[in-house]
N, C-alpha and C. Protein backbone atom coordinates (compact mmCIF):
# COMPACT_ATOMS: atom_id res chain seq x y z
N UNK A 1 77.58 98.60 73.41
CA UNK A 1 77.32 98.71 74.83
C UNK A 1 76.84 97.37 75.40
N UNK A 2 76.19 96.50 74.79
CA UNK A 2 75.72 95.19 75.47
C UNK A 2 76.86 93.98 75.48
N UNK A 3 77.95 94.91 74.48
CA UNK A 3 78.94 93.67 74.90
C UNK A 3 79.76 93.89 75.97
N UNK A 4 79.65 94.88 76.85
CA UNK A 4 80.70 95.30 78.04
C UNK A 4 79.62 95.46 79.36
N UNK A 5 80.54 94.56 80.33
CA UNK A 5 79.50 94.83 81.54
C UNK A 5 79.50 96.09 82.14
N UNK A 6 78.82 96.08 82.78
CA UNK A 6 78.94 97.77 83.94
C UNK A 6 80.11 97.79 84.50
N UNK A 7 80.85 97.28 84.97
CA UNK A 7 82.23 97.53 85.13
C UNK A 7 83.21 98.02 84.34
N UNK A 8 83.17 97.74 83.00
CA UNK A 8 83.94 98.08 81.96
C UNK A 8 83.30 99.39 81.61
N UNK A 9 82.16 99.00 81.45
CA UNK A 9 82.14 100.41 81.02
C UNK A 9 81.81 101.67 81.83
N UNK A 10 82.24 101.25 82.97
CA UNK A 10 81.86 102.02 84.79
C UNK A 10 83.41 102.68 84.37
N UNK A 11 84.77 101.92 84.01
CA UNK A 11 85.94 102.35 84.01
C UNK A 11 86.24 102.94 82.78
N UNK A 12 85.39 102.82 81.90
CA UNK A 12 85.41 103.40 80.34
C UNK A 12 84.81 105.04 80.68
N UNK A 13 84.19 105.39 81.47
CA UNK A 13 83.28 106.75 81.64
C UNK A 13 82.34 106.66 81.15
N UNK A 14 81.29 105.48 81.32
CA UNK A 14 80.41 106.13 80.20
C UNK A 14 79.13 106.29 81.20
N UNK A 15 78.48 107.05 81.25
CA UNK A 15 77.21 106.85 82.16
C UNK A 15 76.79 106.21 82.17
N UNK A 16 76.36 105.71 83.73
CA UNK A 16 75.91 104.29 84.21
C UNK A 16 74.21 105.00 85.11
N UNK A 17 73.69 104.93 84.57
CA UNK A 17 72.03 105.53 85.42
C UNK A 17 71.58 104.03 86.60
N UNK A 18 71.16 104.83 87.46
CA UNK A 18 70.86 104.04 88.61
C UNK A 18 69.63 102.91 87.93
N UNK A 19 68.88 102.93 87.27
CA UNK A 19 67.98 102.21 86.52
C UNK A 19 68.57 101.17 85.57
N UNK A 20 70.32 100.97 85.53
CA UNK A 20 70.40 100.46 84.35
C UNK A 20 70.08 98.91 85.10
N UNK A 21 70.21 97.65 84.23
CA UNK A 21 69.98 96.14 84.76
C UNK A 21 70.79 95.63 85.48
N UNK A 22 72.23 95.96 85.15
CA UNK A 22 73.14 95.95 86.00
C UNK A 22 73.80 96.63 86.99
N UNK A 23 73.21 97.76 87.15
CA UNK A 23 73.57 98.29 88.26
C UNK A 23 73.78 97.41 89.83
N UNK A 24 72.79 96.49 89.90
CA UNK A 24 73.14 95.40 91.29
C UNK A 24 74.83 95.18 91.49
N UNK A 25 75.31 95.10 90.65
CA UNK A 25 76.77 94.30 90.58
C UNK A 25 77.79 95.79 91.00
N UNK A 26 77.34 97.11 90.66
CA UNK A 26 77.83 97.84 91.67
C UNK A 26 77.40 97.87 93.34
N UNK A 27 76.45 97.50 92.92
CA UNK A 27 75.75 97.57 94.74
C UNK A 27 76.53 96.72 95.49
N UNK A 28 76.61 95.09 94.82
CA UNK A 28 77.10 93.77 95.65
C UNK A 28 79.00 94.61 96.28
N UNK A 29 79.31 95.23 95.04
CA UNK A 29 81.22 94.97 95.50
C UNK A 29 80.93 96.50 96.43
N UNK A 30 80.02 97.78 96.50
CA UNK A 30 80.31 98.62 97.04
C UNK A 30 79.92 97.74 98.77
N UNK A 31 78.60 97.09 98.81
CA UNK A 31 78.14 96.27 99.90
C UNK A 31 79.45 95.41 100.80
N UNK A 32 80.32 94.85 99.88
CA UNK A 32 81.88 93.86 100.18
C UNK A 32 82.16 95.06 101.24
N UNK A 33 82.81 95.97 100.24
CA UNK A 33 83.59 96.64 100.20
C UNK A 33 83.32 97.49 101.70
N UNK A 34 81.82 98.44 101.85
CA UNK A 34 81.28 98.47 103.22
C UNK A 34 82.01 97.65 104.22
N UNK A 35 81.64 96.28 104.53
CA UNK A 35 82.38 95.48 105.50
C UNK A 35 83.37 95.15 105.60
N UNK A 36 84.43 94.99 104.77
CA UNK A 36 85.27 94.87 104.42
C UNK A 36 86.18 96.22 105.27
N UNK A 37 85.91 97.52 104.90
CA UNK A 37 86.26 98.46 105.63
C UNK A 37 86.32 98.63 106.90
N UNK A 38 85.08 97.88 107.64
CA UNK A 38 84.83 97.88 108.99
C UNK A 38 85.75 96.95 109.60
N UNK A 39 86.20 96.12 108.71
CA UNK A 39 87.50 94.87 109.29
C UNK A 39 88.39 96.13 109.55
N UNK A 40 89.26 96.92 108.25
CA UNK A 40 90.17 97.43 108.12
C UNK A 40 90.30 98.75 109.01
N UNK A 41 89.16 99.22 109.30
CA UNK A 41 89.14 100.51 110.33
C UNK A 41 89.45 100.14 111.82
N UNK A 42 89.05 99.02 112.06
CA UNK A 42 89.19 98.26 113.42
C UNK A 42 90.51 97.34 113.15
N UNK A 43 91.03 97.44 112.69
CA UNK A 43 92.21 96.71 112.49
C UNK A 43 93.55 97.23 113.76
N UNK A 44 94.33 96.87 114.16
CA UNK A 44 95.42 96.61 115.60
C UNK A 44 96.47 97.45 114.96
N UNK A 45 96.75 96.91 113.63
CA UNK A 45 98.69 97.29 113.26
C UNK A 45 98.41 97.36 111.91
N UNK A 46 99.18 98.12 111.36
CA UNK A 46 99.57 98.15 109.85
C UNK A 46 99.62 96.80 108.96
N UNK A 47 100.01 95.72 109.74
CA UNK A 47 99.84 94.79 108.46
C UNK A 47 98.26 94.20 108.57
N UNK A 48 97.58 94.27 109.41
CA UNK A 48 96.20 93.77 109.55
C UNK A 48 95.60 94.80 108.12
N UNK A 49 95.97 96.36 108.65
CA UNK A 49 95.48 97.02 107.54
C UNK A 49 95.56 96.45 106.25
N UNK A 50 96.87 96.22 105.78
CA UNK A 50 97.19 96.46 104.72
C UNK A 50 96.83 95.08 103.86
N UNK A 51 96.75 93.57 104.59
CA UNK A 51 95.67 92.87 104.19
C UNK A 51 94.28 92.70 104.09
N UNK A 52 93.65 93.48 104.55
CA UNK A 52 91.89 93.95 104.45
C UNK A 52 91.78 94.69 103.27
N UNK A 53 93.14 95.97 102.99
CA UNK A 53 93.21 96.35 101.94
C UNK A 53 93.55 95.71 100.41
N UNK A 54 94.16 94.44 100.72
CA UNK A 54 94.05 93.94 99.91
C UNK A 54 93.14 92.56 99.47
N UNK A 55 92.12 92.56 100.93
CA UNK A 55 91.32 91.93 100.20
C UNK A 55 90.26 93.04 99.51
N UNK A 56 89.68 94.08 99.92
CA UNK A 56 89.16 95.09 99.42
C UNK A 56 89.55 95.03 97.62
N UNK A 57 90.98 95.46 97.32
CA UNK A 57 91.26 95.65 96.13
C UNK A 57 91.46 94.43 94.85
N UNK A 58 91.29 93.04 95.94
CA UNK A 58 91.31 91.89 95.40
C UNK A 58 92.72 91.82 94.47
N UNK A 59 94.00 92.61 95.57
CA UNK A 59 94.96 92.23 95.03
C UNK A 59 96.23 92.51 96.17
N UNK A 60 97.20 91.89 96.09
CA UNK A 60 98.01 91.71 97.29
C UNK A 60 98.94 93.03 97.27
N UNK A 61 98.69 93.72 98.58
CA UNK A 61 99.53 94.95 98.64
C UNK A 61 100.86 94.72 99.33
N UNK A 62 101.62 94.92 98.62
CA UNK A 62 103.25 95.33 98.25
C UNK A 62 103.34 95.68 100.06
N UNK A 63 104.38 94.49 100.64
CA UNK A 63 104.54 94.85 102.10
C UNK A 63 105.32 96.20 102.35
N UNK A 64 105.94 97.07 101.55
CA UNK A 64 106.63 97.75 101.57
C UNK A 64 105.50 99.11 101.65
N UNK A 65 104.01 98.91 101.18
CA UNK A 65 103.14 100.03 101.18
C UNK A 65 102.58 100.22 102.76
N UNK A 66 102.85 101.14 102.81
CA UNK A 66 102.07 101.13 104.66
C UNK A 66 100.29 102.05 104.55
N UNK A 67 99.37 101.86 105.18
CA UNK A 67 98.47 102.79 104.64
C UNK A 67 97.91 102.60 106.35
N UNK A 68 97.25 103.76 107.01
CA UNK A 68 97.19 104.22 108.42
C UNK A 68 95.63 104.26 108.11
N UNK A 69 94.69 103.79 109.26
CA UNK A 69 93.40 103.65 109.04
C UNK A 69 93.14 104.94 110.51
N UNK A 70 92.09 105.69 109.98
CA UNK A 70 91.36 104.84 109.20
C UNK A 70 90.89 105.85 108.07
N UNK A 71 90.62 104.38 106.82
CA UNK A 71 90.92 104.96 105.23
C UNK A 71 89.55 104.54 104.94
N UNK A 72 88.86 105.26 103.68
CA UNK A 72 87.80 104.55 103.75
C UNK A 72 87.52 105.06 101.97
N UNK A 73 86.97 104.11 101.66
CA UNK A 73 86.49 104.05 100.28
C UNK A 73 85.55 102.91 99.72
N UNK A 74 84.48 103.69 98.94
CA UNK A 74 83.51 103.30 98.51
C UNK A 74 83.20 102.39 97.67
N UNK A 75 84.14 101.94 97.00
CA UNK A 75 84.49 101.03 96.00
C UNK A 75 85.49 99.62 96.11
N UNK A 76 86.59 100.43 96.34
CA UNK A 76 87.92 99.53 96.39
C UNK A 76 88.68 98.74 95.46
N UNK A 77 87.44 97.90 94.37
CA UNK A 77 88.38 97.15 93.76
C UNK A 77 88.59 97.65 92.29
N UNK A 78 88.90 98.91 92.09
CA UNK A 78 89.70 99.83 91.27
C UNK A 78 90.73 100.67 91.55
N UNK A 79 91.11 100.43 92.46
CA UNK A 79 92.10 101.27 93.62
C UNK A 79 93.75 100.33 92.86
N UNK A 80 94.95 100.57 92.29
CA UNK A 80 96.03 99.84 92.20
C UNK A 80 96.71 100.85 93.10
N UNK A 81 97.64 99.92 93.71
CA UNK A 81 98.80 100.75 94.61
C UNK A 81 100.29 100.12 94.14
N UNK A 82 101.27 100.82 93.77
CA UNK A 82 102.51 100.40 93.84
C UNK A 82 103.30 99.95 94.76
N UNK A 83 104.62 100.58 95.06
CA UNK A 83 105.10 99.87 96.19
C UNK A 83 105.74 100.86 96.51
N UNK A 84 106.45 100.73 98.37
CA UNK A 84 106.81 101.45 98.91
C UNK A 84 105.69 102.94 98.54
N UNK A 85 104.43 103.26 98.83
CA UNK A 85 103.52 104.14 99.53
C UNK A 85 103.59 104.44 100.59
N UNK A 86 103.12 105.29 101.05
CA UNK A 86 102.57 105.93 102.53
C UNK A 86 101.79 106.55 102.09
N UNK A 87 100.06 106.20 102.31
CA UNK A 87 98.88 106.64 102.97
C UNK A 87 98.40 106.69 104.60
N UNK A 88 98.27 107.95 104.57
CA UNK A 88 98.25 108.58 105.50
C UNK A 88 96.87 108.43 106.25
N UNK A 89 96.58 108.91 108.05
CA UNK A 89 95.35 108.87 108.17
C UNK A 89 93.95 109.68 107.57
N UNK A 90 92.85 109.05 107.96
CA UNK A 90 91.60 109.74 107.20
C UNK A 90 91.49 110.18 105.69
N UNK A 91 92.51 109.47 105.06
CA UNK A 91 91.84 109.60 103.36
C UNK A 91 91.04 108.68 102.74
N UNK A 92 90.29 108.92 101.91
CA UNK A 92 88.93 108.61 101.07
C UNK A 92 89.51 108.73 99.48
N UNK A 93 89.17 107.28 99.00
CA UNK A 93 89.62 107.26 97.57
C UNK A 93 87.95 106.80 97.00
N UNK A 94 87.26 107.46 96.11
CA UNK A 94 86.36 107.34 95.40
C UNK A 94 86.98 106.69 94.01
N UNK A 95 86.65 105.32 94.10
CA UNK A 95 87.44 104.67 93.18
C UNK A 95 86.61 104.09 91.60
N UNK A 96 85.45 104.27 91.74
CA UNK A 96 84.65 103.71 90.37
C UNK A 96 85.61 103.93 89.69
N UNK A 97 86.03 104.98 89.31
CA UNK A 97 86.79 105.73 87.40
C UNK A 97 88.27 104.89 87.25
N UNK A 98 88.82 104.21 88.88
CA UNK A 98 90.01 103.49 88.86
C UNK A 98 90.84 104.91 89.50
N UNK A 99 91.84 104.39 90.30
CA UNK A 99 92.94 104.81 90.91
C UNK A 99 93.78 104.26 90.72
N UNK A 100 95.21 104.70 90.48
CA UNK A 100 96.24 104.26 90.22
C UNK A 100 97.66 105.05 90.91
N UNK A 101 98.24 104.82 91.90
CA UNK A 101 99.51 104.97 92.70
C UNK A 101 100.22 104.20 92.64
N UNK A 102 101.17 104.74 91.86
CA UNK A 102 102.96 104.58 91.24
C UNK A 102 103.78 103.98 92.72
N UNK A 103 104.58 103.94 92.50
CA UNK A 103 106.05 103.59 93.86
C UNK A 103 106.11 104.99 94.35
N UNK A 104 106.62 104.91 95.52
CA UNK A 104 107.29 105.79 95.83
C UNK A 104 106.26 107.13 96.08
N UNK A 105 105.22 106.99 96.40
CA UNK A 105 104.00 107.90 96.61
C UNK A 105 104.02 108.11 98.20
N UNK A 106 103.66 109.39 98.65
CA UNK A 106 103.60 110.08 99.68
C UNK A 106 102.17 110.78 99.97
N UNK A 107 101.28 110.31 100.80
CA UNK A 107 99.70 110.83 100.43
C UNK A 107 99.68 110.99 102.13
N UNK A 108 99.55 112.37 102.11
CA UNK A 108 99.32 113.45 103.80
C UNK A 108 97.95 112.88 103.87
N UNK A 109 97.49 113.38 105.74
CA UNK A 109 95.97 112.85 105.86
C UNK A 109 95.26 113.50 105.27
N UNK A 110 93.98 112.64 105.60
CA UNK A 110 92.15 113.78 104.94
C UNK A 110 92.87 114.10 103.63
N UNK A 111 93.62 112.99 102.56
CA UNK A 111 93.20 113.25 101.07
C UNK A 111 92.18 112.76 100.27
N UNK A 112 91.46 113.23 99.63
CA UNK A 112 90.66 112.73 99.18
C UNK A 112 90.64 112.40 97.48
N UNK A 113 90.97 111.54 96.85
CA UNK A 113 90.95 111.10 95.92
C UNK A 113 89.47 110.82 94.99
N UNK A 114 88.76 112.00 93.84
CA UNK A 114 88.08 110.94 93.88
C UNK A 114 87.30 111.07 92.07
N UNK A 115 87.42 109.94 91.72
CA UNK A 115 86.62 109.51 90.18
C UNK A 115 85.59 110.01 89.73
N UNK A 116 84.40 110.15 90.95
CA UNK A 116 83.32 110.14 90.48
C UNK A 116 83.02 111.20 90.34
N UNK A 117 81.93 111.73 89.38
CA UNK A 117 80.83 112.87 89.03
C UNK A 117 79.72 112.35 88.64
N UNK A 118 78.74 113.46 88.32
CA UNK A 118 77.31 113.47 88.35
C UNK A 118 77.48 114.27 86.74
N UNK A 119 76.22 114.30 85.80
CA UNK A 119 76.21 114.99 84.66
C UNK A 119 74.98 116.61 85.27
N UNK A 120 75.39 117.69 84.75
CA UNK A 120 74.83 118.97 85.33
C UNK A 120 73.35 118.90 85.02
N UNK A 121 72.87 117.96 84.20
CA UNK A 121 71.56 118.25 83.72
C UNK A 121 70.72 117.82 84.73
N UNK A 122 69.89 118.42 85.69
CA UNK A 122 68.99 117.75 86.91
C UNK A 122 68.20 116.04 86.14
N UNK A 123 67.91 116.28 84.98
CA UNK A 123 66.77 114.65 84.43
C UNK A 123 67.61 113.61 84.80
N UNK A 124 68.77 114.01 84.61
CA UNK A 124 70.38 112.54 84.27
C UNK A 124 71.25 112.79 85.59
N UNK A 125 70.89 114.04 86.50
CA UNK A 125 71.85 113.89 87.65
C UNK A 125 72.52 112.95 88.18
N UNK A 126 71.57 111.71 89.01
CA UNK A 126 71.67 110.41 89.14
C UNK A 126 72.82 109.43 88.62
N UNK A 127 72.97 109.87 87.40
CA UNK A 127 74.12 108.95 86.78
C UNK A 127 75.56 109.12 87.35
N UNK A 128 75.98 108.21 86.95
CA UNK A 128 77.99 108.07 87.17
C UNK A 128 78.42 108.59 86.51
N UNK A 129 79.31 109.28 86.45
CA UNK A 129 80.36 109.52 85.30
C UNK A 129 81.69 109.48 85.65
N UNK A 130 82.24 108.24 85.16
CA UNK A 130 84.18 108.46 86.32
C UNK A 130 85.09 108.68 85.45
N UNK A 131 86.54 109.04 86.02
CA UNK A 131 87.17 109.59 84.77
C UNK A 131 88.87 109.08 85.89
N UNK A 132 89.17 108.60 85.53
CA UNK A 132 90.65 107.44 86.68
C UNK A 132 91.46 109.03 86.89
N UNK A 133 92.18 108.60 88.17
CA UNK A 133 93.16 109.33 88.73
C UNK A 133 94.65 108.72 88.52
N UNK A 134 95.59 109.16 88.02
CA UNK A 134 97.18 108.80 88.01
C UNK A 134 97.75 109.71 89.10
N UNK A 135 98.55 108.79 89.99
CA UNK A 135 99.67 109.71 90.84
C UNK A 135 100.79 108.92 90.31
N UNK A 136 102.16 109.35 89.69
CA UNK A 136 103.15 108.96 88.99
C UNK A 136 104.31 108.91 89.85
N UNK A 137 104.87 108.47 90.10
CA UNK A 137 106.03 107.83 90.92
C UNK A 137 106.31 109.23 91.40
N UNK A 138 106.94 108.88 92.84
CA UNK A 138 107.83 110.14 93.61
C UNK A 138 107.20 111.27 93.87
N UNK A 139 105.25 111.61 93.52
CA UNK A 139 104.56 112.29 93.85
C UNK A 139 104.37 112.44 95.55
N UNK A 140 104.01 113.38 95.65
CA UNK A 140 103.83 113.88 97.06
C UNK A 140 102.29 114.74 97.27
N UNK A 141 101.37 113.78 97.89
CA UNK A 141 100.06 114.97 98.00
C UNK A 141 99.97 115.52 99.24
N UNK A 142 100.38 116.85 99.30
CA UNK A 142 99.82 117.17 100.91
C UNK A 142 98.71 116.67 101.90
N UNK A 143 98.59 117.24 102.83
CA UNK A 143 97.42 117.11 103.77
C UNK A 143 96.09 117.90 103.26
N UNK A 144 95.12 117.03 103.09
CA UNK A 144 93.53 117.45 102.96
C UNK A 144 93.58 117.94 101.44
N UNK A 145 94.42 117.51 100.59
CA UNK A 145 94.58 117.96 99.02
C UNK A 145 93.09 117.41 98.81
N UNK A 146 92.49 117.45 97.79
CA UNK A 146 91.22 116.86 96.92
C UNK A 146 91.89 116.93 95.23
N UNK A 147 91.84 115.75 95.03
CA UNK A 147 92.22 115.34 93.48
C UNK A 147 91.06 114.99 93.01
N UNK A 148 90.46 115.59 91.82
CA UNK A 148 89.11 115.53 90.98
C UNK A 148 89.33 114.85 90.07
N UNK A 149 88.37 114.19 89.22
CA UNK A 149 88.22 113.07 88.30
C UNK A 149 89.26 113.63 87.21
N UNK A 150 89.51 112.18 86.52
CA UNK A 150 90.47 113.12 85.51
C UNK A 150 91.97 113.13 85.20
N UNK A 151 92.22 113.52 86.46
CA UNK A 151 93.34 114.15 86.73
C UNK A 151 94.60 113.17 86.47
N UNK A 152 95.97 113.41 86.18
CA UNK A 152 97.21 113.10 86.70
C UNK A 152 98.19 113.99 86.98
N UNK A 153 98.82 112.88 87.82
CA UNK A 153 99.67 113.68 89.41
C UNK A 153 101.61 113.60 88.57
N UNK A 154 101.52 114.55 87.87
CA UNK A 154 103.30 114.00 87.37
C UNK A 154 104.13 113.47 88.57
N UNK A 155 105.61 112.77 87.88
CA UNK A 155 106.53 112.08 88.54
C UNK A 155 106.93 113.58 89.56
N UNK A 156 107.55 113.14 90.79
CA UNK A 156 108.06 113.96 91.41
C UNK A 156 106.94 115.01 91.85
N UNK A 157 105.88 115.29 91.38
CA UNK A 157 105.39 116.45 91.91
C UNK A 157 104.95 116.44 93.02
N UNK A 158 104.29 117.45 93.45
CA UNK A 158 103.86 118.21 94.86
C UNK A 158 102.76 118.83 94.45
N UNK A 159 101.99 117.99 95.65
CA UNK A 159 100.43 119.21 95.49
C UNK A 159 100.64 119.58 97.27
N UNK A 160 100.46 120.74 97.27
CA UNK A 160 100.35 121.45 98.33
C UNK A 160 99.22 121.44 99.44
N UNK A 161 99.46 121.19 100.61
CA UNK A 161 98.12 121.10 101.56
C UNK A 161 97.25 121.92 100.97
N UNK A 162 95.84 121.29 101.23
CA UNK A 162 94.67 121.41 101.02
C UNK A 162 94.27 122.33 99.60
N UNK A 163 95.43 121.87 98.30
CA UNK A 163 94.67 122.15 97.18
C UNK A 163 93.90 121.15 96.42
N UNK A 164 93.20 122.23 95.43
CA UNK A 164 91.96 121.32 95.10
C UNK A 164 92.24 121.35 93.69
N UNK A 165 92.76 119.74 92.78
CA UNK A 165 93.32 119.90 91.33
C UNK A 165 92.37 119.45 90.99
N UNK A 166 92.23 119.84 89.64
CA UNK A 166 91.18 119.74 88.73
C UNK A 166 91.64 119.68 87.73
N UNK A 167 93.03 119.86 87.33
CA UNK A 167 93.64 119.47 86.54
C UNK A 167 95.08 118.76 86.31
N UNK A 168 95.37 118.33 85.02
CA UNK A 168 96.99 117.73 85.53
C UNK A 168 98.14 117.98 85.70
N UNK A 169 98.96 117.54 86.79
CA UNK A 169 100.22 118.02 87.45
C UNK A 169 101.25 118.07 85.75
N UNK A 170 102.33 118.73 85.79
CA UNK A 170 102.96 117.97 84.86
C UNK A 170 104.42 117.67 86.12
N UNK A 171 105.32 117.08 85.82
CA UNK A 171 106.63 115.80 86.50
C UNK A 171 106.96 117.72 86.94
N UNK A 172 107.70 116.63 88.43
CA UNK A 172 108.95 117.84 88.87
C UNK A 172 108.06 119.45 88.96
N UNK A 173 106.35 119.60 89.46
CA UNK A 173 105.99 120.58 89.67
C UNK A 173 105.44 120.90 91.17
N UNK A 174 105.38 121.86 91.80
CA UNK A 174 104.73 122.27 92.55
C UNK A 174 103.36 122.97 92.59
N UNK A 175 102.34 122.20 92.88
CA UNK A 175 101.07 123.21 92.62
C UNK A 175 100.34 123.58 93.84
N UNK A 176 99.51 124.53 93.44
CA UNK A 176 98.46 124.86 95.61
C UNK A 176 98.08 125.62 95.27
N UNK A 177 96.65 125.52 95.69
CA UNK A 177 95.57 126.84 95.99
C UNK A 177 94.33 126.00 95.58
N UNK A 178 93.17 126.81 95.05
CA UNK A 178 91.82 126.35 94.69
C UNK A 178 91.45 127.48 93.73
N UNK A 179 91.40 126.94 92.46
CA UNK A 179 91.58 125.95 92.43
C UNK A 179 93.94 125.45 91.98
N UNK A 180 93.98 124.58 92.15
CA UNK A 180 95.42 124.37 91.81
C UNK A 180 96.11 125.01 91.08
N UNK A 181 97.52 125.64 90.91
CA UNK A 181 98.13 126.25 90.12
C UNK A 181 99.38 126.08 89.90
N UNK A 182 99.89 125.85 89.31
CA UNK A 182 101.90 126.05 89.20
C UNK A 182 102.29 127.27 89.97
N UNK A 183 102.96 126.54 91.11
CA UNK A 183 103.76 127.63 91.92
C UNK A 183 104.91 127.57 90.84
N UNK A 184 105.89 126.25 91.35
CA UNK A 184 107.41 126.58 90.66
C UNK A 184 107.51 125.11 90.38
N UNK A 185 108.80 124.92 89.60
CA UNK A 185 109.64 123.71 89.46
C UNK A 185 110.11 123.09 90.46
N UNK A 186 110.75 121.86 90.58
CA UNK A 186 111.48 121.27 91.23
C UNK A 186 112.95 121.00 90.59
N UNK A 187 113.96 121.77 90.86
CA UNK A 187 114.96 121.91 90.38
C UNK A 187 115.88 120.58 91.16
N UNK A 188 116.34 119.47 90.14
CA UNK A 188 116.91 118.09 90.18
C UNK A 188 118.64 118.32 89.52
């Protein structure tokens, strides 16, 4: 453990307690990241966005990704986006555990994406615990979906407005409800 900073091991899952020494170095990039947002929420046009977003993620977003503000997330620079996306308005990516969106991704408004948890025991509440999100090429998340730590989104699939996964899609499925379920296939 002393050979990996809090970042690594912020993206490893391992509990990070608000007391640890390094905890500051989450504070400084969530602090960026704060203002940084306030550029991008006030932003004119899509490409203003989509460079704030990539200074946020400290990596250059693919002109072909469009993302509609206003988006907001707590982290940012664990967030990867592929190319050719559409993020939609009012979604929230909780990014400590890492996010990851494939090509060809379709994300409805008010989704909420998000890494983080708490451990159930009230002494250790306090702590982090993240666990990365995959959405896999040609995925489609409805409007107001919530994707929980953990999770991946198979190729082609569909999560249905406002379900809540908690677990993983597999390719070419349709899921919806709360919590998420296999409706049907996607017959190709």
């Amino acid at each position: 453990m002393k050979n990996k900073n809090i970042l690594e091991r912020l993206k490893k899952g391992e509990a990070i307690h608000p007391n640890d020494p390094e905890y500051h170095m989450i504070n400084e990039i969530v602090n960026r990241t704060i203002a940084l947002s306030q550029k991008l929420n006030s932003a004119t046009d899509i490409h203003q966005v989509r460079d704030c977003m990539s200074e946020i993620t400290e990596v250059t977003i693919d002109e072909s990704t469009t993302i509609f503000s206003p988006f907001y997330t707590n982290f940012g620079k664990f967030i990867a986006l592929g190319k050719n996306i559409f993020i939609n308005h009012a979604c929230s990516f909780l990014d400590m555990g890492g996010i990851t969106i494939e090509d060809n991704v379709l994300i409805g408004p008010k989704v909420n994406l998000i890494t983080e948890n708490h451990p159930l025991d009230p002494k250790n509440r306090r702590a982090l615990i993240t666990q990365p999100i995959l959405i896999k090429k040609g995925a489609w998340i409805g409007a107001g979906a919530i994707i929980l730590p953990g999770v991946t989104i198979g190729e082609n699939a569909v999560v249905a407005a406002g379900a809540v996964v908690s677990k993983d899609v597999p390719d070419d499925t349709i899921v919806g409800g709360v919590p998420a379920k296999i409706i049907k296939s996607i017959d190709q």
